[in-house]
Protein backbone atom coordinates (compact mmCIF):
# COMPACT_ATOMS: atom_id res chain seq x y z
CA UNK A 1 83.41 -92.06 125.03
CA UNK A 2 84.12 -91.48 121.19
CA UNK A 3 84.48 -87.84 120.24
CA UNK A 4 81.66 -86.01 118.93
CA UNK A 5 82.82 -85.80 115.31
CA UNK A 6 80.75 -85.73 111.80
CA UNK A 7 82.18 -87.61 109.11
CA UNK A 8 81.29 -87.02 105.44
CA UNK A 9 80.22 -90.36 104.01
CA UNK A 10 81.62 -91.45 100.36
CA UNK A 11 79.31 -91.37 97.30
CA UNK A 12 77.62 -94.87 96.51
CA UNK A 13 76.51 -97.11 99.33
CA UNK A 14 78.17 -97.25 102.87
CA UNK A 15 80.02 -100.00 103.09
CA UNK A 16 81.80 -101.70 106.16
CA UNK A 17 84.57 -99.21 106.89
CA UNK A 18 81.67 -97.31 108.72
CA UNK A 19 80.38 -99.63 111.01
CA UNK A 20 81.70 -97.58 113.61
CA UNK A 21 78.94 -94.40 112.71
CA UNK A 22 76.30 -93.75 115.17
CA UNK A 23 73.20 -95.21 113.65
CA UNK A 24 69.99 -92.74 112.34
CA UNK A 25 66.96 -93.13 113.92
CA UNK A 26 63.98 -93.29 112.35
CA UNK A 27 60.54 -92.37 114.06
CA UNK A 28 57.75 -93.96 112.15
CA UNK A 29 54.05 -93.94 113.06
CA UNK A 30 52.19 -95.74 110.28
CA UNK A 31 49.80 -98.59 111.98
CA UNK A 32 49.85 -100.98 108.96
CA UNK A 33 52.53 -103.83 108.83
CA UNK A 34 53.73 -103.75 105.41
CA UNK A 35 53.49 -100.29 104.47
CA UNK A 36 56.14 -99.18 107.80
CA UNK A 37 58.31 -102.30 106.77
CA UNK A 38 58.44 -100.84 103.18
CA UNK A 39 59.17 -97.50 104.55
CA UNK A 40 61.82 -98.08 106.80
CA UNK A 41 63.48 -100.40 103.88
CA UNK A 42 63.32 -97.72 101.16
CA UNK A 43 64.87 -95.12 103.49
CA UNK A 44 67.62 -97.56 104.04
CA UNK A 45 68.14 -98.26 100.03
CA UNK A 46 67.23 -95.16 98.88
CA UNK A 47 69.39 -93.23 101.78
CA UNK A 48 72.60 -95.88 100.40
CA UNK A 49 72.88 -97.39 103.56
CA UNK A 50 73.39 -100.98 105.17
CA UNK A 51 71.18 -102.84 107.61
CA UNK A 52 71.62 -101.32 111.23
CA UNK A 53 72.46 -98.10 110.25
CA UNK A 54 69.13 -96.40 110.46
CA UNK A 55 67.10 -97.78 113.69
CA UNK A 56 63.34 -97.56 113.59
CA UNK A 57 61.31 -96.55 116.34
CA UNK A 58 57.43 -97.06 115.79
CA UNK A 59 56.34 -94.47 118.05
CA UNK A 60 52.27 -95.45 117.71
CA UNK A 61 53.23 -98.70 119.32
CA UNK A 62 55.74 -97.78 121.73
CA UNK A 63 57.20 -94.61 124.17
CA UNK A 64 60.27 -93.12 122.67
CA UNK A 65 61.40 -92.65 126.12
CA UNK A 66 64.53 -91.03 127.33
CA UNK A 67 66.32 -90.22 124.45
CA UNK A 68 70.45 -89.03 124.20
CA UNK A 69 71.18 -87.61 120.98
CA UNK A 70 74.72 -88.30 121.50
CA UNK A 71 73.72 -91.87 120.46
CA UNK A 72 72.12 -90.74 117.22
CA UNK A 73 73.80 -89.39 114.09
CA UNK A 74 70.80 -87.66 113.33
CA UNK A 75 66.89 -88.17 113.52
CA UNK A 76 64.09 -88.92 110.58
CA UNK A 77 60.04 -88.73 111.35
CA UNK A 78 58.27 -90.35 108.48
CA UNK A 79 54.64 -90.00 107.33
CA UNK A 80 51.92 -90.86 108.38
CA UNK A 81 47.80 -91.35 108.14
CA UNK A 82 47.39 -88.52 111.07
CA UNK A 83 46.79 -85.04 110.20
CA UNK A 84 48.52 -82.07 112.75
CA UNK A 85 45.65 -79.33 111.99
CA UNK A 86 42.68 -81.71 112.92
CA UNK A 87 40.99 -80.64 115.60
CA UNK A 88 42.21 -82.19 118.80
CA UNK A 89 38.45 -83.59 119.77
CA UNK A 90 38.86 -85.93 116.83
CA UNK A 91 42.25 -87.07 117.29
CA UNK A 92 42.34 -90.67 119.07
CA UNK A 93 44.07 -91.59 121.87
CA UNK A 94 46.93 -92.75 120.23
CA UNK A 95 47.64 -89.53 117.80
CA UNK A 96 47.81 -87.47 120.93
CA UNK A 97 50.01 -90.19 122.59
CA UNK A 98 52.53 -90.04 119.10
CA UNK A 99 52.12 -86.16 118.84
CA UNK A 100 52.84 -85.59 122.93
CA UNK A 101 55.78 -87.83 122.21
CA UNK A 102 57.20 -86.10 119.18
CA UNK A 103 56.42 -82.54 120.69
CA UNK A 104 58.94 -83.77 123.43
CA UNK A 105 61.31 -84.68 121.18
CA UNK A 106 61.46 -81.58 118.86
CA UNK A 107 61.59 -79.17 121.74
CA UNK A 108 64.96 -81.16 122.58
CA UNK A 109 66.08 -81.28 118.74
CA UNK A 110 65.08 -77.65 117.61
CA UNK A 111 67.01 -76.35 120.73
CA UNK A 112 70.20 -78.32 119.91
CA UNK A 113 69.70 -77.70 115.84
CA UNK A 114 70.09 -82.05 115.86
CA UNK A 115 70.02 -82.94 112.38
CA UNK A 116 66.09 -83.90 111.30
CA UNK A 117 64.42 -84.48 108.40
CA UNK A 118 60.80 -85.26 108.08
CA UNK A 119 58.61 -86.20 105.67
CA UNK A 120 55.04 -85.27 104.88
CA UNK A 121 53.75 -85.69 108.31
CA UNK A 122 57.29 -84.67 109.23
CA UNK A 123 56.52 -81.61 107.60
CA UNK A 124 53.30 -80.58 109.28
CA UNK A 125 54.63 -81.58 112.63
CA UNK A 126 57.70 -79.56 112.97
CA UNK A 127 55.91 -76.76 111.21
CA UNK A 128 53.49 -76.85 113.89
CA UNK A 129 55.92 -77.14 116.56
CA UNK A 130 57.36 -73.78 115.84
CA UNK A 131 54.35 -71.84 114.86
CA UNK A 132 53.87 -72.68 111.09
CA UNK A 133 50.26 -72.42 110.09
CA UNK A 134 49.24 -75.84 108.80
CA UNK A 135 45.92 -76.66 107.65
CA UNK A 136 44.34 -78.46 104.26
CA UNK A 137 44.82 -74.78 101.62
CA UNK A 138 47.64 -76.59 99.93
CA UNK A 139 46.34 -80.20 99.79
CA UNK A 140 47.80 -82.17 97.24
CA UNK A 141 46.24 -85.53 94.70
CA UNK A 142 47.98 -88.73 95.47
CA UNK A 143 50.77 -88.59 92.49
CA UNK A 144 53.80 -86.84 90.74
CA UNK A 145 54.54 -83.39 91.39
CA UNK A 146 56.63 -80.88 89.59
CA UNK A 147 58.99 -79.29 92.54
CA UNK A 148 61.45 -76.56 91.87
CA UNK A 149 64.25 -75.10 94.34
CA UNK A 150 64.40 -72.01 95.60
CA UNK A 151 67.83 -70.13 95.39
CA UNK A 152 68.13 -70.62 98.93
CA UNK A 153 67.48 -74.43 97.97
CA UNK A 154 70.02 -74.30 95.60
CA UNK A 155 72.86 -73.02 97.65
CA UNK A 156 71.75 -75.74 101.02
CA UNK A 157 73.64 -78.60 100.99
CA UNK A 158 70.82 -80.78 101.65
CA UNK A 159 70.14 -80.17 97.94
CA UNK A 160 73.25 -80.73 96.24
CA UNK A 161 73.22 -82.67 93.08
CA UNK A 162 69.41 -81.79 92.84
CA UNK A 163 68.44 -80.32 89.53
CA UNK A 164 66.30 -76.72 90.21
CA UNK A 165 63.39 -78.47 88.57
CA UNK A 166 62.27 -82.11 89.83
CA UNK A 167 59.46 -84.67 89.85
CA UNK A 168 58.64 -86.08 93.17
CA UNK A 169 55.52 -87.87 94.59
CA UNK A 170 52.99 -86.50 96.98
CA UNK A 171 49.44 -87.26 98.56
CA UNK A 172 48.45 -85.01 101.79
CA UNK A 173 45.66 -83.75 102.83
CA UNK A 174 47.06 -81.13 104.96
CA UNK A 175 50.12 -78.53 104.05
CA UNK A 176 52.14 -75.46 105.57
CA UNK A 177 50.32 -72.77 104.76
CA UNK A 178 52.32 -70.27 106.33
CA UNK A 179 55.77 -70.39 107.27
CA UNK A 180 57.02 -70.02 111.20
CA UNK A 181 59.32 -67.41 111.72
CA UNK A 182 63.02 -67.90 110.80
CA UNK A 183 62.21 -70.74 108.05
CA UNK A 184 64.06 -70.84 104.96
CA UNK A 185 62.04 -72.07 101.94
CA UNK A 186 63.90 -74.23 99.84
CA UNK A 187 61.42 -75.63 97.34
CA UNK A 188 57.88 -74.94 95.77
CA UNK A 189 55.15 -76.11 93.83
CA UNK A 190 52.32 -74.14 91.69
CA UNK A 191 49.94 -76.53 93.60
CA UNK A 192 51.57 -76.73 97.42
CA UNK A 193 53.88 -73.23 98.00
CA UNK A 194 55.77 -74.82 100.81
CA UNK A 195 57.64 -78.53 100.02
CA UNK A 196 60.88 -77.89 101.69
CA UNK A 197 62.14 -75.68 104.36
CA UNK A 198 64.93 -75.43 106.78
CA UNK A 199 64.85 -73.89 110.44
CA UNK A 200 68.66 -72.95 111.83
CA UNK A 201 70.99 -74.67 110.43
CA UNK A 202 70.33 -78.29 110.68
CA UNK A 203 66.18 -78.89 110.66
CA UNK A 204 64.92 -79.81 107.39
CA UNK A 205 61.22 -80.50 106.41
CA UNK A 206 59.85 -82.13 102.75
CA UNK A 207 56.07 -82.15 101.72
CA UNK A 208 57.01 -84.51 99.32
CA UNK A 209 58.14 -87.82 99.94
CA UNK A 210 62.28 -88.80 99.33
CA UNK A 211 61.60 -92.21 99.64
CA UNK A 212 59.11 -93.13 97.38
CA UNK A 213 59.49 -94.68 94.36
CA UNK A 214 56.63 -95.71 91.91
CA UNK A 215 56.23 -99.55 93.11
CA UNK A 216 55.98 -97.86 96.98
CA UNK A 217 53.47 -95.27 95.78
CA UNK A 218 51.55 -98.22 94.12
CA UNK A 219 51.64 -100.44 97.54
CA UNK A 220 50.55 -97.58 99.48
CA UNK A 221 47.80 -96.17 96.94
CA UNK A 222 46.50 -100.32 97.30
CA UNK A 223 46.45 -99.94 101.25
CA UNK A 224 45.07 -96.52 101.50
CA UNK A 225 42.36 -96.55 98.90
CA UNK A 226 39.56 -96.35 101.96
CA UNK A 227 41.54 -93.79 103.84
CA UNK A 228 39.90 -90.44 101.98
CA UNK A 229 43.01 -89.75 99.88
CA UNK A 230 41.46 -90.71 96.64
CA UNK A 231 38.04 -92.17 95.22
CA UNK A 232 38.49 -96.11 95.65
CA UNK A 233 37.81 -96.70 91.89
CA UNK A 234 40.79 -94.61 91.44
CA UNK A 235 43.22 -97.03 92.81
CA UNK A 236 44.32 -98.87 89.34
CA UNK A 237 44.46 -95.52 87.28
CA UNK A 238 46.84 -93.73 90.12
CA UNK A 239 48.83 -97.16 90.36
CA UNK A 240 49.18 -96.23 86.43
CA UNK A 241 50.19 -92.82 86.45
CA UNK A 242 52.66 -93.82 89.52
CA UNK A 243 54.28 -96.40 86.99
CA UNK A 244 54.42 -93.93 84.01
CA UNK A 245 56.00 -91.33 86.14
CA UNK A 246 59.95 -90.93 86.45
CA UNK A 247 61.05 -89.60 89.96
CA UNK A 248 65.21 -90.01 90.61
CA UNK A 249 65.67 -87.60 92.11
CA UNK A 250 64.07 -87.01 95.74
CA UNK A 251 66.05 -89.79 96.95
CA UNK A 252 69.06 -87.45 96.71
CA UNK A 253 67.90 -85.98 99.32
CA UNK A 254 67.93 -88.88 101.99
CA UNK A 255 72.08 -89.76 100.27
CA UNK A 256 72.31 -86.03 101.43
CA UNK A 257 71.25 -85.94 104.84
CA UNK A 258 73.08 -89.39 105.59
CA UNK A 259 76.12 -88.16 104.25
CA UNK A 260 75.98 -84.80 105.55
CA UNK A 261 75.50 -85.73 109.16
CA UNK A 262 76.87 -89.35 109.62
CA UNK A 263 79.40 -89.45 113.25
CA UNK A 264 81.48 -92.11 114.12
């Protein structure tokens, strides 16, 4: 069995000479083709690494199953078109299926602080799995967001290299209202309070979305423009504003977590 070591991965892309890390898994649960292939490949080009190193689970279409975090360098839950604070009578079958599932999996990854980052739904689901209040207070517009870092952001090493003031791109209709106990905020918005926090050492949630750039936002404003987000006839002007809008520097955060946590 290889030893249970992290290894700090270089700056710029990983390259061959870490074949040998544990891959990331990513637990994805959006129903629509295209839009989960375009996630899962802007996590891996955004995050700076190759093919095979981030493995994709789509949880709404298969069980997770038994699952050995030894395997895993670390875990990802991306978003998704559920909400967590909808009442449970109008969830269908298979958001009760994906949150059972992912309920299972956090109580194993919150009580080994695993390394996990999610994302929007990410958010909303391990805030709710340790208490957070999370309802639709702090819903945000489909577009750019001005996000600033707490000090406690500042000083986490998920958010090194961040500037204290960034642009990032969001569209929810649900938010963290209210922390759970023991959360560490590490970022803000006038519009949203909570878009980052940690819990312990290693469990890190984002509001906003690390792996979007303007040409994703623009596919997924195109496939959800029936989903409630928006007003249809909205679709070409957000597209717009998407285009116009200059967001670096989320995908910092994905280079961080990769690097931070990668084992071989």
């Amino acid at each position: 069995m290889r030893a249970n070591r992290w290894c700090r991965l270089p700056d710029g892309p990983v390259t061959g000479q870490t074949n040998d890390m544990r891959p990331f898994l990513l637990l994805a649960t959006r129903a629509e083709d295209a839009i989960a292939d375009d996630e899962f490949a802007a996590v891996v080009r955004h995050g700076g690494l190759q093919p095979g190193q981030v493995v994709r689970l789509r949880v709404d279409r298969e069980p997770i199953g038994e699952l050995d975090l030894d395997a895993w360098s670390g875990i990802l839950l991306g978003g998704s078109p559920f909400n967590s604070s909808d009442p449970v009578e109008t969830k269908s079958a298979v958001q009760l299926e994906v949150e059972a599932e992912l309920a299972r999996v956090l109580d194993l990854v919150v009580e080994q602080d695993f390394p996990f980052l999610g994302a929007c739904y990410g958010i909303g689901t391990l805030g709710t799995h340790e208490g957070a209040v999370v309802d639709r207070t702090f819903a945000e517009p489909v577009g750019p967001v001005s996000v600033e870092l707490t000090l406690a952001g500042r000083k986490d090493p998920l958010c090194a290299g961040l500037p204290t003031r960034f642009d990032a791109f969001v569209g929810h209709k649900e938010a963290v209202r209210e922390l759970p106990s023991g959360a560490v905020l590490l970022a803000t918005s006038d519009p949203c309070p909570v878009q980052m926090f940690r819990i312990k050492k290693n469990l890190y949630a984002t509001q906003f979305h690390p792996e979007l750039d303007a040409d994703g936002l623009s596919r997924r404003i195109e496939e959800y423009k029936h989903h409630g987000y928006f007003a249809p006839h909205e679709t070409e002007e957000l597209k717009a504003v998407a285009r116009r809008s200059a967001v670096p520097h989320p995908p910092r955060l994905l280079r961080n977590f990769f690097r931070l946590y990668a084992r071989d």
